[in-house]
PDB file of N, CA and C in Angstrom:
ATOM      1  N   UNK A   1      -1.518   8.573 -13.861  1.00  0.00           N
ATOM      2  CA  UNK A   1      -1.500   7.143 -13.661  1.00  0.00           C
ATOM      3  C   UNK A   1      -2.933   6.637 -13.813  1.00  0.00           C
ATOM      4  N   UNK A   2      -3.361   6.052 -14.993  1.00  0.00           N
ATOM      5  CA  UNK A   2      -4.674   5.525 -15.326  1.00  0.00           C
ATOM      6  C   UNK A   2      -4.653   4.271 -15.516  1.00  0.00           C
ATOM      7  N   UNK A   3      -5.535   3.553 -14.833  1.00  0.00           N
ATOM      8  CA  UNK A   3      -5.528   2.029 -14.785  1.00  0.00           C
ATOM      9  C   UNK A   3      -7.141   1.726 -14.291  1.00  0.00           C
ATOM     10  N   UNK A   4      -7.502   0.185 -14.677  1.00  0.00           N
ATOM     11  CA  UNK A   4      -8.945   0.075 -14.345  1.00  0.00           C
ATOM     12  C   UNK A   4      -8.799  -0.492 -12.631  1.00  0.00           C
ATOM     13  N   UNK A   5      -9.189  -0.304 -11.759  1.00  0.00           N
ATOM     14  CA  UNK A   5      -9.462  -0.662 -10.570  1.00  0.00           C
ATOM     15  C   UNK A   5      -9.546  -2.064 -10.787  1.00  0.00           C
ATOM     16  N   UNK A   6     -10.241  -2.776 -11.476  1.00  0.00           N
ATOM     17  CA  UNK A   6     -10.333  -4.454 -10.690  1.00  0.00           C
ATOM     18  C   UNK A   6      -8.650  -4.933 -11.351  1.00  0.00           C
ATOM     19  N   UNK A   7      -7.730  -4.216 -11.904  1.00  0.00           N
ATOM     20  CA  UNK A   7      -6.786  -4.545 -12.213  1.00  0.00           C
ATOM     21  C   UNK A   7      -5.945  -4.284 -10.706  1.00  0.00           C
ATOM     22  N   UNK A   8      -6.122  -3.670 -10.124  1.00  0.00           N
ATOM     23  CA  UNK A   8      -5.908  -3.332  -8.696  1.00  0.00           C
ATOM     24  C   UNK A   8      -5.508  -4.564  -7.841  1.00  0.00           C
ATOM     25  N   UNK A   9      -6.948  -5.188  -7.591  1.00  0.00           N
ATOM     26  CA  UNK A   9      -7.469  -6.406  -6.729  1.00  0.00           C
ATOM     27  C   UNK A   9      -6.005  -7.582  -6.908  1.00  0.00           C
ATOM     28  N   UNK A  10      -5.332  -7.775  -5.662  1.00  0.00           N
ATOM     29  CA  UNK A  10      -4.569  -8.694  -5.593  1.00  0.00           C
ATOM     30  C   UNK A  10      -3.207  -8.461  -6.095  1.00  0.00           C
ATOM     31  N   UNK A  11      -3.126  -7.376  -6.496  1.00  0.00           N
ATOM     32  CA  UNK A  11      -1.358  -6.686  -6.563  1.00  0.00           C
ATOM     33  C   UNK A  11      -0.915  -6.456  -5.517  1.00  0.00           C
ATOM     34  N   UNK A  12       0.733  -6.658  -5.221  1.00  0.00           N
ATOM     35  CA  UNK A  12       1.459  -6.774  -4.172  1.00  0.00           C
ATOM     36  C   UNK A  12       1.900  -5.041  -3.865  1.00  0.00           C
ATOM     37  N   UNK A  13       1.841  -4.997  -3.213  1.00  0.00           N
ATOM     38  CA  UNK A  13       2.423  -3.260  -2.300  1.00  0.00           C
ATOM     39  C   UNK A  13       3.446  -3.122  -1.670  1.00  0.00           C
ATOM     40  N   UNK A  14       4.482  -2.301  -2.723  1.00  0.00           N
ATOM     41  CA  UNK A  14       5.729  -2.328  -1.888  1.00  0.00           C
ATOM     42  C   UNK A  14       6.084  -0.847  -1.611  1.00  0.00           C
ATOM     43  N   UNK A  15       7.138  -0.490  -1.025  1.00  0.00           N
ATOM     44  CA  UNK A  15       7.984   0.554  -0.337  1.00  0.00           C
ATOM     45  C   UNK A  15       8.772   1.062  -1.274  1.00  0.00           C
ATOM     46  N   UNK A  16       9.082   2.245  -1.835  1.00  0.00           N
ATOM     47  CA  UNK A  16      10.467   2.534  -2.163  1.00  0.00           C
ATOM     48  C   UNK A  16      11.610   1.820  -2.143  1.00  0.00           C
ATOM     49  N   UNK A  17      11.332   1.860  -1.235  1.00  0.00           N
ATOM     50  CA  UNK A  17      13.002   0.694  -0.600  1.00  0.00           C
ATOM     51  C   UNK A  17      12.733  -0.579  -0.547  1.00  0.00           C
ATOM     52  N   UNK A  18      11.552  -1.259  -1.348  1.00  0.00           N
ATOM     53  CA  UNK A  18      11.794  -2.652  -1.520  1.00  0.00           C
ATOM     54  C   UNK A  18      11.229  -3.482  -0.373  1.00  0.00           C
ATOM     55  N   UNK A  19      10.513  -2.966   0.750  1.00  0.00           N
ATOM     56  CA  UNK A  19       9.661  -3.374   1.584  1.00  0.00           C
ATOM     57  C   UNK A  19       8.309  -3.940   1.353  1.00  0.00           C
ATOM     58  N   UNK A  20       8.332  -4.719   1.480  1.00  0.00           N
ATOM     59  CA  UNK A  20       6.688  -5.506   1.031  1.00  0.00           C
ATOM     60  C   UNK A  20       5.291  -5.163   2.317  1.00  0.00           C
ATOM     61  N   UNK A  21       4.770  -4.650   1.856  1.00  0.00           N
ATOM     62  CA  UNK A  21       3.673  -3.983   2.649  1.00  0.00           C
ATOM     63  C   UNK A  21       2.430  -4.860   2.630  1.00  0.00           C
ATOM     64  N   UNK A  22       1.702  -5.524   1.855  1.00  0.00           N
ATOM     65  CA  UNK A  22       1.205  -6.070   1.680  1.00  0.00           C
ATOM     66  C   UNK A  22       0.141  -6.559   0.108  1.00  0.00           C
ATOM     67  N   UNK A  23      -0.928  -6.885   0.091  1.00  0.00           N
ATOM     68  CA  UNK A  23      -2.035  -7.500  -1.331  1.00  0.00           C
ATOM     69  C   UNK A  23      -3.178  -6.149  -1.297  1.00  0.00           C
ATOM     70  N   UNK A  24      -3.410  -5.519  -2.430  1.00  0.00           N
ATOM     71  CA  UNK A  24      -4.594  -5.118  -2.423  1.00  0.00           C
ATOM     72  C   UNK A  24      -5.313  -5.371  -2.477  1.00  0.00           C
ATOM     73  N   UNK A  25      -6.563  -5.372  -2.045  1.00  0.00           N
ATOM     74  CA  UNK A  25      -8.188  -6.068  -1.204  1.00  0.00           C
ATOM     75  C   UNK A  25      -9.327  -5.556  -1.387  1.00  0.00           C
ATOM     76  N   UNK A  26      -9.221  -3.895  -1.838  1.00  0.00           N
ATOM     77  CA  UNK A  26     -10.279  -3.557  -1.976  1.00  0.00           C
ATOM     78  C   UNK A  26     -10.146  -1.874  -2.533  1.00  0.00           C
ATOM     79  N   UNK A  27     -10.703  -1.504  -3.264  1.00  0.00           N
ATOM     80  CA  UNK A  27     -10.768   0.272  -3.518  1.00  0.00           C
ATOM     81  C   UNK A  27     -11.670   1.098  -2.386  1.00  0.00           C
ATOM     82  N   UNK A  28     -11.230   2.280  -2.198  1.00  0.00           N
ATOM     83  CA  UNK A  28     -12.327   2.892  -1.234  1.00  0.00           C
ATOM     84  C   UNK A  28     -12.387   4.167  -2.643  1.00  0.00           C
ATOM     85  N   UNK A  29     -13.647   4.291  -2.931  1.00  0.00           N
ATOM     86  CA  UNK A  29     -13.808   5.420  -3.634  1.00  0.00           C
ATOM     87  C   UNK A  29     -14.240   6.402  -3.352  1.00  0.00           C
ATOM     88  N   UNK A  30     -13.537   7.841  -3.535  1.00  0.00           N
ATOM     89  CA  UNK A  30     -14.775   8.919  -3.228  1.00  0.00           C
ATOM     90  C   UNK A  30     -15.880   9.665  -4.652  1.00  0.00           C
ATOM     91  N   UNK A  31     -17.111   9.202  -4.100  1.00  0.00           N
ATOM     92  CA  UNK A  31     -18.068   9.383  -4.613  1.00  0.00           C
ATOM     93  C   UNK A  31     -18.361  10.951  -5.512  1.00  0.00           C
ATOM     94  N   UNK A  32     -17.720  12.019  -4.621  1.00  0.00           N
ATOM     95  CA  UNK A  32     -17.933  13.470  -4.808  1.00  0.00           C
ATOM     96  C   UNK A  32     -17.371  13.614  -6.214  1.00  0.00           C
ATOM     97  N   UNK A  33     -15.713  13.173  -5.960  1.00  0.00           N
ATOM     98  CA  UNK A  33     -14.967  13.279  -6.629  1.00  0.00           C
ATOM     99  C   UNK A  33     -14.811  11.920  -7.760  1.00  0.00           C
ATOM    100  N   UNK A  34     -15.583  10.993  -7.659  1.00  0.00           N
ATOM    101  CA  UNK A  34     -15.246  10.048  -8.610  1.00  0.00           C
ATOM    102  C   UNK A  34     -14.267   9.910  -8.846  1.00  0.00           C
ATOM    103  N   UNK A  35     -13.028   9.435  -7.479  1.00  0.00           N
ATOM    104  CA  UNK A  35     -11.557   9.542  -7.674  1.00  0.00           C
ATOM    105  C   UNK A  35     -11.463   8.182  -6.630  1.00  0.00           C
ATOM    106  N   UNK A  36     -10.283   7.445  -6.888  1.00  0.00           N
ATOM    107  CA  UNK A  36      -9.739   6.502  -5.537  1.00  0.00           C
ATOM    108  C   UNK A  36      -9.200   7.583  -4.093  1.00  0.00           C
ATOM    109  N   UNK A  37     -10.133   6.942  -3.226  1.00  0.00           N
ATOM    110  CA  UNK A  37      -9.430   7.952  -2.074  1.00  0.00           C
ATOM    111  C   UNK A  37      -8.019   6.826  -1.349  1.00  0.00           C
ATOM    112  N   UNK A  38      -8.469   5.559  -1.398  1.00  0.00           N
ATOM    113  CA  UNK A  38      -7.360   4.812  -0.588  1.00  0.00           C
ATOM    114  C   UNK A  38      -7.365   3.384  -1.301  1.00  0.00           C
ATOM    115  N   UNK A  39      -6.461   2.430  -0.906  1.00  0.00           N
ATOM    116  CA  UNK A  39      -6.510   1.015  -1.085  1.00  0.00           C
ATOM    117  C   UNK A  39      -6.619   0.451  -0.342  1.00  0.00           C
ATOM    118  N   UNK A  40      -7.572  -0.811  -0.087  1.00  0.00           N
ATOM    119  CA  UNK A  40      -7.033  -1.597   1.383  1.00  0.00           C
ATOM    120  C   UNK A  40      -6.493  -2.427   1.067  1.00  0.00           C
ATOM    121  N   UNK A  41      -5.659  -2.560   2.003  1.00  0.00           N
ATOM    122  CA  UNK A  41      -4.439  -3.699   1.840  1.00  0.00           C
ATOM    123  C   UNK A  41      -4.170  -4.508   3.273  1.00  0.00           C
ATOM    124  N   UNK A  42      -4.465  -5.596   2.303  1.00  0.00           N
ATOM    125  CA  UNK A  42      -4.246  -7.232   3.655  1.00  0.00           C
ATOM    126  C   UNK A  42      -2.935  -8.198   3.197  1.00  0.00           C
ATOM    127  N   UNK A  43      -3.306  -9.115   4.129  1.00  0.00           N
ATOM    128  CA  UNK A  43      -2.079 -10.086   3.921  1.00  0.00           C
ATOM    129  C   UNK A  43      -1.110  -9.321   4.003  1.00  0.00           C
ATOM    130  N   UNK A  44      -0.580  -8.623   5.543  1.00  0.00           N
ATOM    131  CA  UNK A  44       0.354  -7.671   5.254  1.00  0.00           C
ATOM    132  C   UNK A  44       1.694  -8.149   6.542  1.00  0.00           C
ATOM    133  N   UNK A  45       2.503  -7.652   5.754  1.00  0.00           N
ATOM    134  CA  UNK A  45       3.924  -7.806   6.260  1.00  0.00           C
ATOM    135  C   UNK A  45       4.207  -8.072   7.362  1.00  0.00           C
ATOM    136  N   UNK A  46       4.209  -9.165   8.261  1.00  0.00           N
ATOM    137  CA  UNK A  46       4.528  -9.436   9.539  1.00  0.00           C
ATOM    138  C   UNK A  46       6.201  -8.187  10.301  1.00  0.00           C
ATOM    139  N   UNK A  47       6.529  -8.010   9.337  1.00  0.00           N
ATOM    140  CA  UNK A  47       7.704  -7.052   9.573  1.00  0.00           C
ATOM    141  C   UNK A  47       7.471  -5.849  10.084  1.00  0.00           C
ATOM    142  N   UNK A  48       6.211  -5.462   9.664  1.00  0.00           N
ATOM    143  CA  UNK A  48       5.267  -3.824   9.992  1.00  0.00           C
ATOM    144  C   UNK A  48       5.321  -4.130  11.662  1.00  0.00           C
ATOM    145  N   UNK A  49       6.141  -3.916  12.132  1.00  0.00           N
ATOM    146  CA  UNK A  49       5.965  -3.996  13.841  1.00  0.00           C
ATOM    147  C   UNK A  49       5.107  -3.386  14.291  1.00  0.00           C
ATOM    148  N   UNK A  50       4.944  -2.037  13.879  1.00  0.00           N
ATOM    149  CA  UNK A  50       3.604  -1.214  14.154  1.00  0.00           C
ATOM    150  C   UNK A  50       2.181  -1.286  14.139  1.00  0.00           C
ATOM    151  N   UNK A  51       2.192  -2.575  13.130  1.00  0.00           N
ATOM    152  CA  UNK A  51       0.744  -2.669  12.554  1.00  0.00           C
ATOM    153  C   UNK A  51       0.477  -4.076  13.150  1.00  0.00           C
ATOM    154  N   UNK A  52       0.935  -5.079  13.997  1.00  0.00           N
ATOM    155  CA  UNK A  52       0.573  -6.106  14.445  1.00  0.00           C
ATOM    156  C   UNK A  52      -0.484  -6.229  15.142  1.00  0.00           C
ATOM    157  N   UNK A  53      -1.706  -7.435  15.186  1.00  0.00           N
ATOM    158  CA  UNK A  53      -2.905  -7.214  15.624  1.00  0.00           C
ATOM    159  C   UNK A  53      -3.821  -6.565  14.033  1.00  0.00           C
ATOM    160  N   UNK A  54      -3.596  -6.064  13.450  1.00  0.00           N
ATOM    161  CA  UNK A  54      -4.453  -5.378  12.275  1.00  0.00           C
ATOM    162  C   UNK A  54      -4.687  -6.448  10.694  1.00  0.00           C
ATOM    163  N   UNK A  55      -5.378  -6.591  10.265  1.00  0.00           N
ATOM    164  CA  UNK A  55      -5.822  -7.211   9.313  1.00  0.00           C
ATOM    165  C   UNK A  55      -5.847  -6.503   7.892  1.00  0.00           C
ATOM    166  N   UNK A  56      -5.533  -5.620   8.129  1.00  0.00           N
ATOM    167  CA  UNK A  56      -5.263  -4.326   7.228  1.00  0.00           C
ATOM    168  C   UNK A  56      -5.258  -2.916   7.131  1.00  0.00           C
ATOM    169  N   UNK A  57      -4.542  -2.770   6.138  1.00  0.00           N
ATOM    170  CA  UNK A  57      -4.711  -1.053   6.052  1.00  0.00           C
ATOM    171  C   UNK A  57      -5.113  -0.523   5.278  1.00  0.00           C
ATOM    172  N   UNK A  58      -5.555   1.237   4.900  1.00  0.00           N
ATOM    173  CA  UNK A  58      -6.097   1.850   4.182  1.00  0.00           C
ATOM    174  C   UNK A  58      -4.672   2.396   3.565  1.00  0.00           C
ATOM    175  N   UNK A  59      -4.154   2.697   2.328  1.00  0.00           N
ATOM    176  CA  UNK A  59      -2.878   3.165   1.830  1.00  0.00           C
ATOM    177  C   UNK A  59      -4.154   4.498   1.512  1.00  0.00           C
ATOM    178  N   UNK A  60      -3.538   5.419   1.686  1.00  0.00           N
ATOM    179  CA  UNK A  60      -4.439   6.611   0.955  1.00  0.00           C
ATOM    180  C   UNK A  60      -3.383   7.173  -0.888  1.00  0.00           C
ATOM    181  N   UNK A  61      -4.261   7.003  -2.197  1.00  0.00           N
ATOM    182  CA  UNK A  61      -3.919   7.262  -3.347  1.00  0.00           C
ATOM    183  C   UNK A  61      -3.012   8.204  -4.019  1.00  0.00           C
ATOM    184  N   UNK A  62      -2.850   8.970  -2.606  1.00  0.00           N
ATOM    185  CA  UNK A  62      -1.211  10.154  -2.453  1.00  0.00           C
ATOM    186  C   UNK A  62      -0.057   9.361  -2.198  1.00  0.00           C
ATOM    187  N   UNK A  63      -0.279   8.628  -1.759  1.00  0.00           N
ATOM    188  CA  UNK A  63       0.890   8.621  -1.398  1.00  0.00           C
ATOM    189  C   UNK A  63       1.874   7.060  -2.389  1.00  0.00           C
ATOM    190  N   UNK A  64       0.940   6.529  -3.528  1.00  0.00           N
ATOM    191  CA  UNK A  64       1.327   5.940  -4.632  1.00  0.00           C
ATOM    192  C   UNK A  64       2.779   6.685  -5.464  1.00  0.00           C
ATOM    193  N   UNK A  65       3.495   6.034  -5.517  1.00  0.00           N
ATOM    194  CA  UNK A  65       4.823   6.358  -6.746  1.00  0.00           C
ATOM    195  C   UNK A  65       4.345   6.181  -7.713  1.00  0.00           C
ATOM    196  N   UNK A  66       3.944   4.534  -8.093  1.00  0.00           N
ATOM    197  CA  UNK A  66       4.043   4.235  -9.017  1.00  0.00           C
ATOM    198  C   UNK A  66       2.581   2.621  -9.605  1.00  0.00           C
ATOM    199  N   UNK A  67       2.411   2.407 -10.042  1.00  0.00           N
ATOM    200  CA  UNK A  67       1.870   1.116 -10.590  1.00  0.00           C
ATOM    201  C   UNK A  67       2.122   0.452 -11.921  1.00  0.00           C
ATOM    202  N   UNK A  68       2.820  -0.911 -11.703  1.00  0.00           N
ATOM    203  CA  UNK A  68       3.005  -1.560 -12.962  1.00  0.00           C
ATOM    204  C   UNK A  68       2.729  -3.045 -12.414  1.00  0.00           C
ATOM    205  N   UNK A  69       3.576  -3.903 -12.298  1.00  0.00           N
ATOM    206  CA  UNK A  69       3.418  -5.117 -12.024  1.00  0.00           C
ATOM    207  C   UNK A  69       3.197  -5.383 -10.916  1.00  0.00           C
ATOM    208  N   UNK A  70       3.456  -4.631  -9.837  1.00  0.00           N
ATOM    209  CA  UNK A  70       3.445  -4.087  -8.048  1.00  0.00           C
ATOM    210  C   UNK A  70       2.908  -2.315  -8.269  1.00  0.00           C
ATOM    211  N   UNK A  71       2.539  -2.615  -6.734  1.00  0.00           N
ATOM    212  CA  UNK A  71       2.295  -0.837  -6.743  1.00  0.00           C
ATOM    213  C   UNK A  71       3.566  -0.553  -5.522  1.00  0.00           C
ATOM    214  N   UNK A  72       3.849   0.624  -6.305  1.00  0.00           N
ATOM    215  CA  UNK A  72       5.197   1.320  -5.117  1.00  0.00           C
ATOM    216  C   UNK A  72       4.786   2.557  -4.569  1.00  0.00           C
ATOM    217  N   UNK A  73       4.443   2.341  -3.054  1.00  0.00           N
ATOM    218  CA  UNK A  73       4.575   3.455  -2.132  1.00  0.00           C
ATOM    219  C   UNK A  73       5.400   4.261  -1.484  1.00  0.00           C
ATOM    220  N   UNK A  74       5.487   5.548  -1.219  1.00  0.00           N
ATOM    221  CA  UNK A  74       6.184   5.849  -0.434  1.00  0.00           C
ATOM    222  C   UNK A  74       6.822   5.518   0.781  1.00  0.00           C
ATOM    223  N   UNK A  75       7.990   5.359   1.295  1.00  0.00           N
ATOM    224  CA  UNK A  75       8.547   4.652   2.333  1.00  0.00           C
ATOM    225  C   UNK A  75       8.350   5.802   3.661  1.00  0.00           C
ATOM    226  N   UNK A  76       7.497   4.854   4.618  1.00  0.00           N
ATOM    227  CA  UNK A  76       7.803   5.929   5.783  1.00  0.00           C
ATOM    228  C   UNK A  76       8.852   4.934   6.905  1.00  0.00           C
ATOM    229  N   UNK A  77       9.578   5.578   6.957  1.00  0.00           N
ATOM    230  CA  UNK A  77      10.682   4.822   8.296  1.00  0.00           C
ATOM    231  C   UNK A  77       9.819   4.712   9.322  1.00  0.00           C
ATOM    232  N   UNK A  78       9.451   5.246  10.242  1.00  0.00           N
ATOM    233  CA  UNK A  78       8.243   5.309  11.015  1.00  0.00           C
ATOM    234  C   UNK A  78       7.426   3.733  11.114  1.00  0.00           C
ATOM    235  N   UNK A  79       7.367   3.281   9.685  1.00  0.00           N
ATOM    236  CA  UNK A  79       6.736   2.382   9.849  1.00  0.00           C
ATOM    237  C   UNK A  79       7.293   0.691  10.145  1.00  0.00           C
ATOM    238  N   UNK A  80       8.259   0.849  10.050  1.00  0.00           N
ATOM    239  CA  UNK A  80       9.833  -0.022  10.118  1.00  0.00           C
ATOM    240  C   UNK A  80      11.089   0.501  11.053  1.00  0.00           C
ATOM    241  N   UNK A  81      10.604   0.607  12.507  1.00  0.00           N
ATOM    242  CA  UNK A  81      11.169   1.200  13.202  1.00  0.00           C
ATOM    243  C   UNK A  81      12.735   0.149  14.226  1.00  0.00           C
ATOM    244  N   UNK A  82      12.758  -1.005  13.637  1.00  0.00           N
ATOM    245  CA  UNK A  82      13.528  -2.364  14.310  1.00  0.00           C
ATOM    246  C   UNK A  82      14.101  -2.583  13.322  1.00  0.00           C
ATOM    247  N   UNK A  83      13.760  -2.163  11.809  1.00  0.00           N
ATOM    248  CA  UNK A  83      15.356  -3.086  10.707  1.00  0.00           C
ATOM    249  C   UNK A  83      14.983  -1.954   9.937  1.00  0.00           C
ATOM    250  N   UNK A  84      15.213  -0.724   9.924  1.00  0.00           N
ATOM    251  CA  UNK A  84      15.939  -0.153   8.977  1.00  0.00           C
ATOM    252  C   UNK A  84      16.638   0.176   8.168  1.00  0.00           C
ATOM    253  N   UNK A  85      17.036  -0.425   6.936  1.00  0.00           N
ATOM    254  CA  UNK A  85      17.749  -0.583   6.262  1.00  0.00           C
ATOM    255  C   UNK A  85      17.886   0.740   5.497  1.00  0.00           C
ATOM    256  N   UNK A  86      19.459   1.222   5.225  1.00  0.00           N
ATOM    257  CA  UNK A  86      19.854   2.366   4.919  1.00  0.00           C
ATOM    258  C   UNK A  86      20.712   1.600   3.496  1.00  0.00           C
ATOM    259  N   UNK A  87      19.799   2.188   2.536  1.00  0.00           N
ATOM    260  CA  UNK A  87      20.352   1.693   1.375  1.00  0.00           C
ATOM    261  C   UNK A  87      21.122   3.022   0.506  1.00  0.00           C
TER     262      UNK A  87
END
């Protein structure tokens, strides 16, 4: 999956399952490796019950599916623990 980073900035972050997580905000790079270690991501999902109070998160670059018009993450239930939707 090769793409330029400022193409990054301001794509929406979703779930497997169609959960909107939030906007990407920023790259964290590691230097050693000249690789993306994480994304930060704001403007995020009032639905994240878990994450209320927080202004954002770090997505770490493992755990990406996919990137095209949105980026798709892996779904953790864990993180959507009040509407689980079993699709």
């Amino acid at each position: 999956m090769k793409t330029q980073i400022t193409e990054l900035f301001g794509m929406e972050v979703y779930t497997e399952k169609a959960v909107r997580v939030g906007v990407v905000d920023d790259a964290v790079l590691n230097v050693d490796t000249k690789k993306i270690d994480s994304l930060a991501v704001s403007d995020l999902n009032p639905e994240l019950l878990q994450l209320k109070g927080f202004k954002g998160i770090k997505v770490p670059y493992r755990i990406i599916r996919s990137i095209g018009d949105v980026i798709i993450i892996r779904h953790f239930s864990n993180m959507f623990p009040s509407k689980e939707i079993d699709y």
